[in-house]
N, C-alpha and C. Protein backbone atom coordinates (compact mmCIF):
# COMPACT_ATOMS: atom_id res chain seq x y z
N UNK A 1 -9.13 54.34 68.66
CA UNK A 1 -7.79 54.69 69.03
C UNK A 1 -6.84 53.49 68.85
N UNK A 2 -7.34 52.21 69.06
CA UNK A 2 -6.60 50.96 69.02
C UNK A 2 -5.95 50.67 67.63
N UNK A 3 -7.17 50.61 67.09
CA UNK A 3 -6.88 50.72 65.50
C UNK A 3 -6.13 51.47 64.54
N UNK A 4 -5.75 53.16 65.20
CA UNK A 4 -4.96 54.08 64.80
C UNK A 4 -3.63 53.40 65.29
N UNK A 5 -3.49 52.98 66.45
CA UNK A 5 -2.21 52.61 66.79
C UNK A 5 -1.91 51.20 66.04
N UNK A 6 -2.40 50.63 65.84
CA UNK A 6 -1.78 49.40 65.09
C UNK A 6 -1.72 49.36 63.90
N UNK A 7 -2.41 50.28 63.37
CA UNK A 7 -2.20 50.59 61.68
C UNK A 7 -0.67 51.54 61.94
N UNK A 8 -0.48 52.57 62.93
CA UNK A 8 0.62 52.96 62.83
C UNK A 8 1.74 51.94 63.23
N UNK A 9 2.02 51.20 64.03
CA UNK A 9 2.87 50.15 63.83
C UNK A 9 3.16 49.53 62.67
N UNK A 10 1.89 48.69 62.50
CA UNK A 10 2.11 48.39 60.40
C UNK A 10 3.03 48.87 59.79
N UNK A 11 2.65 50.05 59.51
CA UNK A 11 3.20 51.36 58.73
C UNK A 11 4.96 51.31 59.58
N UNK A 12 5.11 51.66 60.83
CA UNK A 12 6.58 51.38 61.19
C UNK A 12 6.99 50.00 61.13
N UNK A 13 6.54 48.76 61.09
CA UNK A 13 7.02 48.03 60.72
C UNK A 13 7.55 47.40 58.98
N UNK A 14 6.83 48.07 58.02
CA UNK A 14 6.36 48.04 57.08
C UNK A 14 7.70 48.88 56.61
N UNK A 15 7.83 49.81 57.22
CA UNK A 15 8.78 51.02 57.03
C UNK A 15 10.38 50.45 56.88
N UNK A 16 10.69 49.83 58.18
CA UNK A 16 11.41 49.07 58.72
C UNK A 16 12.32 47.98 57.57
N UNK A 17 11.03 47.39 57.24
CA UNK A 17 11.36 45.98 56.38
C UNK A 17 11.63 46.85 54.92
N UNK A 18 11.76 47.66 54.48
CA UNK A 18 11.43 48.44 53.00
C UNK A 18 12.80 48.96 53.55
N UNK A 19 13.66 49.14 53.98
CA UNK A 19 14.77 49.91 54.85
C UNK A 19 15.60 49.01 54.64
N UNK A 20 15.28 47.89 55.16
CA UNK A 20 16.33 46.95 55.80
C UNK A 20 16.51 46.24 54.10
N UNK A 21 15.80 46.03 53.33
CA UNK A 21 15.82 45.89 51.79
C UNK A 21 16.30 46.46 50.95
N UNK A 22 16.31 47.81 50.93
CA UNK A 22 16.88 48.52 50.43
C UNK A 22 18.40 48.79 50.86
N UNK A 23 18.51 48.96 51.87
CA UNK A 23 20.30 48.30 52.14
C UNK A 23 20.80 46.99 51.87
N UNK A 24 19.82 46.11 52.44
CA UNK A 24 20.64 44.60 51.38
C UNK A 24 20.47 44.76 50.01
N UNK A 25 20.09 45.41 49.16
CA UNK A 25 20.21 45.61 47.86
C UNK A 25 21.63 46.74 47.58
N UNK A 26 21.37 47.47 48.47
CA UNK A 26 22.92 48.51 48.15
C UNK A 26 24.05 47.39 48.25
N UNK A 27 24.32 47.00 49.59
CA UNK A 27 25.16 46.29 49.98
C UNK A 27 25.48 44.83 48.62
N UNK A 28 24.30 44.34 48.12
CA UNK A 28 24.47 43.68 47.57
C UNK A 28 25.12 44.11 46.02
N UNK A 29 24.95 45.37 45.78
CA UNK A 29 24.94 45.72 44.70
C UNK A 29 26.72 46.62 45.07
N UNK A 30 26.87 46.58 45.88
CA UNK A 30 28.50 46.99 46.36
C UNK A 30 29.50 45.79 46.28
N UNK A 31 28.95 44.97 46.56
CA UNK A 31 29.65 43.58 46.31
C UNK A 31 29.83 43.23 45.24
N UNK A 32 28.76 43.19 44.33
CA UNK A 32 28.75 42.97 43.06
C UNK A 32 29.77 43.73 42.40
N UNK A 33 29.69 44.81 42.74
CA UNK A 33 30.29 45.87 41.66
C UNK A 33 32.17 45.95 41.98
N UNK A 34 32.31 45.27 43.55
CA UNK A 34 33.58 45.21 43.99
C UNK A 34 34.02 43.50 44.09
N UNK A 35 33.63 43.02 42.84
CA UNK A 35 34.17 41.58 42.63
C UNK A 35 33.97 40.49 43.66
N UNK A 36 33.22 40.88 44.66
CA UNK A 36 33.38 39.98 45.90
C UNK A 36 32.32 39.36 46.01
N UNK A 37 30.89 39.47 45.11
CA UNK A 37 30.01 38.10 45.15
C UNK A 37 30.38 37.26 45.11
N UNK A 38 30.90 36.49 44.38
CA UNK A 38 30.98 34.89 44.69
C UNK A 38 31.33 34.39 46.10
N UNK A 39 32.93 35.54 46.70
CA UNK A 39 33.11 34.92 48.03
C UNK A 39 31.64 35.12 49.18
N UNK A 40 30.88 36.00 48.85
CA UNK A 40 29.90 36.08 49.89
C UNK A 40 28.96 34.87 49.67
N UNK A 41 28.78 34.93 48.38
CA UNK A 41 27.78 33.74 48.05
C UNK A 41 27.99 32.14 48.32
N UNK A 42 29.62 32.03 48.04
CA UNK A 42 30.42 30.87 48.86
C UNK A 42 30.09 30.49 50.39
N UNK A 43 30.59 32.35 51.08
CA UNK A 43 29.95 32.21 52.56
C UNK A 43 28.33 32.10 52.84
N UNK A 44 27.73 32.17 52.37
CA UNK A 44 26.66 32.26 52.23
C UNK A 44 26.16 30.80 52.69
N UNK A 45 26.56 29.97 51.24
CA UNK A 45 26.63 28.54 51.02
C UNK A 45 26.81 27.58 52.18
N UNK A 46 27.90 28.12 52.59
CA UNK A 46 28.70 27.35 53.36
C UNK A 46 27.57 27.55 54.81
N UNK A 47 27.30 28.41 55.13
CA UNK A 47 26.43 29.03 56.12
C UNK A 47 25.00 28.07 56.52
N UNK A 48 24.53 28.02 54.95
CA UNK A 48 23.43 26.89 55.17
C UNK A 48 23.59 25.76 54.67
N UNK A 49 24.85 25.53 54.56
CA UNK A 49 25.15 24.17 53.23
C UNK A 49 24.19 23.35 55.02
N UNK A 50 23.26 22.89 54.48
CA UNK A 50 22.39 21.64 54.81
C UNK A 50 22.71 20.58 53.73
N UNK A 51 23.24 19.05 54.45
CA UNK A 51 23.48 18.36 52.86
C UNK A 51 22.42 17.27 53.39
N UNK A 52 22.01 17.14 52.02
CA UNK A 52 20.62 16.18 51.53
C UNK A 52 20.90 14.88 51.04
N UNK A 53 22.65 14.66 50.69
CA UNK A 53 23.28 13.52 50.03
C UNK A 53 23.59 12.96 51.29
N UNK A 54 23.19 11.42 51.01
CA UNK A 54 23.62 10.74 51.71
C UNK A 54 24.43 9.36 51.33
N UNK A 55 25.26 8.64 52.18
CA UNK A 55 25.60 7.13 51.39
C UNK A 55 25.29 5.91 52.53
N UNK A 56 24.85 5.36 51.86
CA UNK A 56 25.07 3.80 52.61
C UNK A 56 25.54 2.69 52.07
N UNK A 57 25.80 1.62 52.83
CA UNK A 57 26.78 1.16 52.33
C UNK A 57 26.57 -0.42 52.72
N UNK A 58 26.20 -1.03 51.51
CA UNK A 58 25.53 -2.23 51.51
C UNK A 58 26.80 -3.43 51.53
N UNK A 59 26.95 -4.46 52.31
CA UNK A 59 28.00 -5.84 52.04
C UNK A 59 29.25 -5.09 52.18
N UNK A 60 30.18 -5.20 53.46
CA UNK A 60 31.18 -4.95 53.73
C UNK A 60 32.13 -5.63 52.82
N UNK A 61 33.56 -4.76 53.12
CA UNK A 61 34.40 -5.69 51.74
C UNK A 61 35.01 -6.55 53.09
N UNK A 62 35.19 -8.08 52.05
CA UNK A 62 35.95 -8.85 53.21
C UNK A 62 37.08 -8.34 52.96
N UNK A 63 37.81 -8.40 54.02
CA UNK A 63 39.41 -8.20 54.46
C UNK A 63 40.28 -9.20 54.47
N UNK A 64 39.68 -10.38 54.57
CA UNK A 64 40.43 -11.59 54.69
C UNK A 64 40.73 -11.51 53.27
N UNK A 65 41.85 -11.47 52.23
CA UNK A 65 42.04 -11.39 51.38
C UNK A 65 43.18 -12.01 50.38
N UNK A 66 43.26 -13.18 49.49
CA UNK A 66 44.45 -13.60 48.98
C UNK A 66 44.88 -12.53 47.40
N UNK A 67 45.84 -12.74 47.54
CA UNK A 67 46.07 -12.44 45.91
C UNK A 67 45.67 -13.11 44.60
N UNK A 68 45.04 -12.23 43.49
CA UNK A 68 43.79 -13.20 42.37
C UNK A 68 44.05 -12.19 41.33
N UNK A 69 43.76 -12.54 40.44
CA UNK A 69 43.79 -11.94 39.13
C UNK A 69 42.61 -11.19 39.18
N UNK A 70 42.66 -9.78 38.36
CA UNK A 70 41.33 -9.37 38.03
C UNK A 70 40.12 -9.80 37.67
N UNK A 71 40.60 -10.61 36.84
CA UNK A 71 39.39 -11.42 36.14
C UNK A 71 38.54 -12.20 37.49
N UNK A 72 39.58 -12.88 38.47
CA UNK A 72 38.87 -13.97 39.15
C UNK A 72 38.52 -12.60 39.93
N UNK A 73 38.85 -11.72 40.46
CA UNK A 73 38.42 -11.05 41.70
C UNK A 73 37.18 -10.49 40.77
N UNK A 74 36.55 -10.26 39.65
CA UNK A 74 35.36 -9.73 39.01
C UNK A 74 34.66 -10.65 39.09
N UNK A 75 34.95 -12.08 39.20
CA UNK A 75 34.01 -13.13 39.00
C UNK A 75 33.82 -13.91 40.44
N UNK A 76 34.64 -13.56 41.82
CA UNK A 76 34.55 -14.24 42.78
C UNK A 76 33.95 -12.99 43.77
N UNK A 77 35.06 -12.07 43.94
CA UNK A 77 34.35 -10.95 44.88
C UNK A 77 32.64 -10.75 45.09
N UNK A 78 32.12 -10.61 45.72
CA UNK A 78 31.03 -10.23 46.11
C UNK A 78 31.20 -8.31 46.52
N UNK A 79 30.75 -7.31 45.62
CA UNK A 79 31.17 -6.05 45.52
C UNK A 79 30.19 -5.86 46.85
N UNK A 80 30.90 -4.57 47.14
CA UNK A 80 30.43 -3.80 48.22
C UNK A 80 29.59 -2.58 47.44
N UNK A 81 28.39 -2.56 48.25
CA UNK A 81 27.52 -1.65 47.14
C UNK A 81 27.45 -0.32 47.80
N UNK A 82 27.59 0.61 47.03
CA UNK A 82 27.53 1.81 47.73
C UNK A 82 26.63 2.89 47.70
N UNK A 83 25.50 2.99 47.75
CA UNK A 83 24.31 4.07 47.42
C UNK A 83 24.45 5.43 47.59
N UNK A 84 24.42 6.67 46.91
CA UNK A 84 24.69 7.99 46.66
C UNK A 84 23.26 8.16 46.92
N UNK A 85 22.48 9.18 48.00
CA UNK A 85 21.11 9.46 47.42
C UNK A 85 20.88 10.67 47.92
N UNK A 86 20.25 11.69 47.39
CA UNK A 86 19.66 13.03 47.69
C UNK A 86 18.31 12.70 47.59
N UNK A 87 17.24 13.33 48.71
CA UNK A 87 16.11 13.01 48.65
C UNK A 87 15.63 14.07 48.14
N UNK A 88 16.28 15.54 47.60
CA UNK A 88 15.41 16.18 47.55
C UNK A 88 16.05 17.06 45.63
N UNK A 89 15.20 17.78 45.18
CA UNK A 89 15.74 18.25 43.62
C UNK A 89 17.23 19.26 43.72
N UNK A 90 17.16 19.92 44.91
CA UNK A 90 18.62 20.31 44.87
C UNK A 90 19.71 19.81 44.88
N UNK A 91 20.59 20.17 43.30
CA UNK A 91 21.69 19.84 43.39
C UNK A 91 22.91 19.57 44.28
N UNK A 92 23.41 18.62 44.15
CA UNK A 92 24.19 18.87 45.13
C UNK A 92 25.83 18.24 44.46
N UNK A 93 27.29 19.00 44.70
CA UNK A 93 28.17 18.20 44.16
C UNK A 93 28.68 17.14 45.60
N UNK A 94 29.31 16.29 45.31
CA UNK A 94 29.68 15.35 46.15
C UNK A 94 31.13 14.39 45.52
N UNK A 95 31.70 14.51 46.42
CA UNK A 95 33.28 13.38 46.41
C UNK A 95 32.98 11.90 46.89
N UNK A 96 33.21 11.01 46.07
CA UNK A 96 33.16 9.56 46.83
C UNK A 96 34.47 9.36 47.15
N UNK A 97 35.07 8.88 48.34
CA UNK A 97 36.64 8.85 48.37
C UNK A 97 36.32 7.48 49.55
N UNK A 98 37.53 6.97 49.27
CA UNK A 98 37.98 5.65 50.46
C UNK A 98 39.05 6.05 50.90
N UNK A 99 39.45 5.91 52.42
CA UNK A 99 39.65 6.04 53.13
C UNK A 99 40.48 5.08 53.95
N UNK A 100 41.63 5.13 53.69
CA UNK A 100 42.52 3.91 54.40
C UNK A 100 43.55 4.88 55.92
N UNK A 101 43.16 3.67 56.40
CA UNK A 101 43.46 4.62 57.96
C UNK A 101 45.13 3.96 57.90
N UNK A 102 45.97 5.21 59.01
CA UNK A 102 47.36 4.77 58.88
C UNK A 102 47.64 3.55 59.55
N UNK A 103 46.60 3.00 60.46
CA UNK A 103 47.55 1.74 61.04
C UNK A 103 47.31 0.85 60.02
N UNK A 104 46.69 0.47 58.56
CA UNK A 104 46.85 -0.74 57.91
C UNK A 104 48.44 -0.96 57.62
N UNK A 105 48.47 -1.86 57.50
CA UNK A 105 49.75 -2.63 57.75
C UNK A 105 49.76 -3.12 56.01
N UNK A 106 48.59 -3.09 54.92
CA UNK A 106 49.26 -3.87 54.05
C UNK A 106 49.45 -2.79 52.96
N UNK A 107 50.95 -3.34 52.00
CA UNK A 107 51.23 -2.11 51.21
C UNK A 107 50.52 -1.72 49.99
N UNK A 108 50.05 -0.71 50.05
CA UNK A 108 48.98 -0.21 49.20
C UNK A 108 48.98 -0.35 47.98
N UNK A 109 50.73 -0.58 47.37
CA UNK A 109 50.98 -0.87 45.76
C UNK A 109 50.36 -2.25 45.66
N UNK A 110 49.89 -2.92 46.42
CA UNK A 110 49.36 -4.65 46.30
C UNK A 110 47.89 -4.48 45.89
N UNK A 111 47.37 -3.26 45.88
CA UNK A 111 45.55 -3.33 46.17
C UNK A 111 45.00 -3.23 44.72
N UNK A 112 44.19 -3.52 44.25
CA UNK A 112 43.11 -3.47 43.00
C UNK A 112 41.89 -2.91 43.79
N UNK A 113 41.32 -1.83 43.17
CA UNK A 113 40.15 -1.93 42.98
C UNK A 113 38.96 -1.96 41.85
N UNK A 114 38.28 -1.96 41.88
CA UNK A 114 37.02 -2.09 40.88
C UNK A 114 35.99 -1.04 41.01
N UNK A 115 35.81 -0.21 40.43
CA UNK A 115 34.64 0.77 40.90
C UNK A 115 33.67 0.68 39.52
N UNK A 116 32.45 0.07 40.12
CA UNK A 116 31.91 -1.04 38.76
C UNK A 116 32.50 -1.70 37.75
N UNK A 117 32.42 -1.52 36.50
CA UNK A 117 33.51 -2.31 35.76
C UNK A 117 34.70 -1.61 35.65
N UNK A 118 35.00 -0.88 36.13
CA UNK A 118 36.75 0.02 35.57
C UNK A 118 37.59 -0.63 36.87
N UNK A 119 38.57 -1.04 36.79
CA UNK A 119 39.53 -1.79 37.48
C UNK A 119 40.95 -0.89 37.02
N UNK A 120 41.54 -0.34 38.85
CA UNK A 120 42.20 0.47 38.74
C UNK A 120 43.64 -0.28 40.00
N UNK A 121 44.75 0.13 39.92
CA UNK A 121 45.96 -0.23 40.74
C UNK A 121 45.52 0.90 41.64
N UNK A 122 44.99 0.84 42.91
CA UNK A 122 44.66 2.04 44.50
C UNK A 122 45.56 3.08 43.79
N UNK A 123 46.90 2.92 43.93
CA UNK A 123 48.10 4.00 43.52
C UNK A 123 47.34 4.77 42.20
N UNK A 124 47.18 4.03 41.33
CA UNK A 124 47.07 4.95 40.34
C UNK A 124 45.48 6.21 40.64
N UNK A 125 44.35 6.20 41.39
CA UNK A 125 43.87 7.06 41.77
C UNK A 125 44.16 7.93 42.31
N UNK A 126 43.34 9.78 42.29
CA UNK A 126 44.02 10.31 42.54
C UNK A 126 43.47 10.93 44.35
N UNK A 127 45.20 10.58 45.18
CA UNK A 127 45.17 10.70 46.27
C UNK A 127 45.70 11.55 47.20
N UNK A 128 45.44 11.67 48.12
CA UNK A 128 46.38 12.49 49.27
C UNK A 128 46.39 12.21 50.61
N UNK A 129 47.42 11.93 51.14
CA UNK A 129 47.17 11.88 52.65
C UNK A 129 47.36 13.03 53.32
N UNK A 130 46.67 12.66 54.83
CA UNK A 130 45.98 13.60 55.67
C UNK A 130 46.12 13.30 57.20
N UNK A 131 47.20 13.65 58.19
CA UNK A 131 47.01 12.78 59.13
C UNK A 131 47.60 11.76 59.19
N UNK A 132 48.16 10.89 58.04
CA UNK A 132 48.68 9.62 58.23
C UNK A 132 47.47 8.62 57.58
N UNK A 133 46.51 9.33 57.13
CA UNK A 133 45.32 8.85 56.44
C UNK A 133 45.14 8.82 55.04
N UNK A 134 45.38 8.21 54.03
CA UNK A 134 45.38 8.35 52.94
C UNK A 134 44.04 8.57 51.93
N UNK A 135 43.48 9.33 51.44
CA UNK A 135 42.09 9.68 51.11
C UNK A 135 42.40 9.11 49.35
N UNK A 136 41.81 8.16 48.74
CA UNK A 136 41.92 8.00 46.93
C UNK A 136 40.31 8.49 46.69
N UNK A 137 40.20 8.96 45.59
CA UNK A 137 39.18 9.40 45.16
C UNK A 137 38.53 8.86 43.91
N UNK A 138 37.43 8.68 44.52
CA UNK A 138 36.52 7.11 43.68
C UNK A 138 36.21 7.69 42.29
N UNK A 139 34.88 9.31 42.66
CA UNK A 139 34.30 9.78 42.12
C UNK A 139 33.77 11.05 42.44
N UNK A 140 33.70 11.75 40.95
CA UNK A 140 33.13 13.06 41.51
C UNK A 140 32.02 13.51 40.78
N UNK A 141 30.51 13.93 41.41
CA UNK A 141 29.52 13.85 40.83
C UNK A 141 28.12 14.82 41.28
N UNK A 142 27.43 14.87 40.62
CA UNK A 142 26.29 15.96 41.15
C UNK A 142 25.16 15.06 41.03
N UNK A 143 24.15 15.48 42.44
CA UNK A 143 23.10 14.72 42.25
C UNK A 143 22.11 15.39 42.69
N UNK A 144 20.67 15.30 42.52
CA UNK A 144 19.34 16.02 43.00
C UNK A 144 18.40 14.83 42.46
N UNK A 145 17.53 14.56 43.50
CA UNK A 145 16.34 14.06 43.36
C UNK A 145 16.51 12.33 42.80
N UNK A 146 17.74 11.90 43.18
CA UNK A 146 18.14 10.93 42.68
C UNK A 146 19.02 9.88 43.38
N UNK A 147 19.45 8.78 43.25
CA UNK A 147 20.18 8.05 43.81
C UNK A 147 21.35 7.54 43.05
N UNK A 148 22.10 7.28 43.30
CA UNK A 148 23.64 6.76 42.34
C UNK A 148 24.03 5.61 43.32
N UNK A 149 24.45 4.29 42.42
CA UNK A 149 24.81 3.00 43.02
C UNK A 149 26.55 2.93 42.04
N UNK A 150 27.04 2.58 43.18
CA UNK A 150 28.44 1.98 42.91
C UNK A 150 28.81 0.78 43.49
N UNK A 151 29.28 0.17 42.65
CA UNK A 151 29.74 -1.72 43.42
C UNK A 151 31.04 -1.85 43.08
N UNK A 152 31.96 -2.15 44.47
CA UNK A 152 33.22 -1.83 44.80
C UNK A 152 33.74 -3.29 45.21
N UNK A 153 34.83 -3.24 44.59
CA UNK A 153 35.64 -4.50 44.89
C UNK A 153 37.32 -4.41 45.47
N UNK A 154 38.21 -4.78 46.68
CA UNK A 154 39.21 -4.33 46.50
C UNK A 154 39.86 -5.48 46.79
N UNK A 155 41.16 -5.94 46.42
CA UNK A 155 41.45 -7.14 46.56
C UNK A 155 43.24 -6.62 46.51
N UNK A 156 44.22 -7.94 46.72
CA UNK A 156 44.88 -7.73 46.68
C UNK A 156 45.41 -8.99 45.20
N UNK A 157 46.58 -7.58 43.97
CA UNK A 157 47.19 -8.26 43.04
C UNK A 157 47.99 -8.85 43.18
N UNK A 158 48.06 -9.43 41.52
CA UNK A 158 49.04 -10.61 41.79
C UNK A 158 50.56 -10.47 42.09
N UNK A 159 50.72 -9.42 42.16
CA UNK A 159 52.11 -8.95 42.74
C UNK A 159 52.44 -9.38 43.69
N UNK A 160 51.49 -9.27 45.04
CA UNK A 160 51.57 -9.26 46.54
C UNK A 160 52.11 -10.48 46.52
N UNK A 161 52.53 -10.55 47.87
CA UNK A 161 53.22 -11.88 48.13
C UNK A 161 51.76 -13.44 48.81
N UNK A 162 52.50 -14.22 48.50
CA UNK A 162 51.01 -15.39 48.98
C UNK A 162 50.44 -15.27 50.46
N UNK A 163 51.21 -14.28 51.14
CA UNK A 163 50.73 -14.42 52.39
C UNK A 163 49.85 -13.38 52.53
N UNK A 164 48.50 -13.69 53.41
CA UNK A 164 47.35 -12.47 53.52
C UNK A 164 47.51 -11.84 53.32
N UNK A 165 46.71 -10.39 53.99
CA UNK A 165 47.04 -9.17 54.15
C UNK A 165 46.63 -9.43 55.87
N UNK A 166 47.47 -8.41 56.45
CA UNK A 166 47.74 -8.36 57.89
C UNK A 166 46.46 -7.91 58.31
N UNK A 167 46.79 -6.49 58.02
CA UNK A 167 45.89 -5.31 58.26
C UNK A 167 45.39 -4.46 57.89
N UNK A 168 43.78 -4.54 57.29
CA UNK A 168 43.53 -3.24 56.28
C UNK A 168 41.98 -2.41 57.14
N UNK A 169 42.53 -1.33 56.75
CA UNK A 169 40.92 -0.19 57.58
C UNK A 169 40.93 0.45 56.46
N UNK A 170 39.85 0.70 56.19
CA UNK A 170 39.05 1.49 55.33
C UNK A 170 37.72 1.58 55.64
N UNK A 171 37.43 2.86 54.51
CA UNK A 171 35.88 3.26 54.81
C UNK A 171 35.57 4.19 53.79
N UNK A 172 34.52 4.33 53.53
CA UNK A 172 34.05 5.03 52.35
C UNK A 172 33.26 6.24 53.06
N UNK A 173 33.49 7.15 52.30
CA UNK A 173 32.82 8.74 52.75
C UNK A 173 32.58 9.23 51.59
N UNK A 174 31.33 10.55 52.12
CA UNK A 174 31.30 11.60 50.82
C UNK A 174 31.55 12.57 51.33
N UNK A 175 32.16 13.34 50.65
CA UNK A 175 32.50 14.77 50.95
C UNK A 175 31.83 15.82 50.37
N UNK A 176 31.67 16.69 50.58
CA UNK A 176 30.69 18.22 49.28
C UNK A 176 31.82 19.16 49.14
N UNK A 177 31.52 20.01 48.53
CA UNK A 177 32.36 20.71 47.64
C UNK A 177 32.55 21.71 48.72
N UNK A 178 32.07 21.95 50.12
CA UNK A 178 32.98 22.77 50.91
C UNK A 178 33.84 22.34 51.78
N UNK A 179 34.27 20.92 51.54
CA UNK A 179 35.38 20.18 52.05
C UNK A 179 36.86 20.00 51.50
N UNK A 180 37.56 20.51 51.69
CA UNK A 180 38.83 20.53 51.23
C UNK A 180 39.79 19.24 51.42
N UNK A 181 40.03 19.14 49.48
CA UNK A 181 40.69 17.71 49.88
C UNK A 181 41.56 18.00 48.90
């Protein structure tokens, strides 16, 4: 008798799951047919986006900073290294962006950076502020099963005036592609 009853459970559970499949296939196949996969698959995404990318961030940039020519700031700076790494084969897209917070005090048309050898005026990357937070964007890139190194230099040009820089905050982040920037 035990055995009749748990083979009939089986069978209603069995039943159950063959049910519940067959409607996520309708449903899925209603979506499809009414243009709206991608947004589900987006939500979907977004639902389990687990991210596997990570950065760290080797040799802070000094702040204490005079004004130098490119050349000398390539040959004196000590770059700030920045490691991209996914431990696992899924792709993943990712934003490298720096991050200057609103209380720096020094004016941003003065800054160089270096993102390995390409040497750029801060301004001329492309940016947006947020908050009073200004976000420039380093790089944009996909990674799985891999690591990505960037060595960052930011200094101030020869424009600036001879006196320091007051006050600079920054920070480097990654963002994924369900972050809006």
């Amino acid at each position: 008798m035990k055995a009749v009853k748990d083979i009939n459970k089986m069978i209603l559970i069995k039943g159950i799951e063959i049910m519940l499949t067959i409607g996520f296939m309708f449903l899925a196949t209603n979506l499809y047919n009414n243009g709206k996969t991608q947004e589900v698959l987006h939500s979907i995404m977004a639902f389990q986006n687990v991210r596997h990318t990570t950065l760290n961030v080797q040799n802070q940039i000094d702040y204490m900073m005079f004004p130098m020519t490119n050349e000398k700031a390539m040959e004196k700076l000590v770059p700030c290294t920045l490691l991209v790494h996914n431990d696992t084969y899924q792709k993943e897209n990712y934003t490298l962006v720096l991050k200057v917070n609103k209380t720096s005090m020094t004016d941003l048309s003065s800054l160089n950076i270096s993102v390995d050898n390409s040497i750029y005026s801060l301004n001329d990357l492309e940016n947006e502020t947020i908050n009073g937070e200004t976000i420039f964007i380093l790089d944009r890139n996909t990674i799985a099963g891999e690591s990505k190194e960037y060595d960052v230099r930011v200094w101030l040009n020869t424009s600036a005036s001879n006196i320091q820089t007051n006050n600079l905050t920054l920070h480097f982040e990654l963002l994924n592609e369900t972050t809006n920037l």
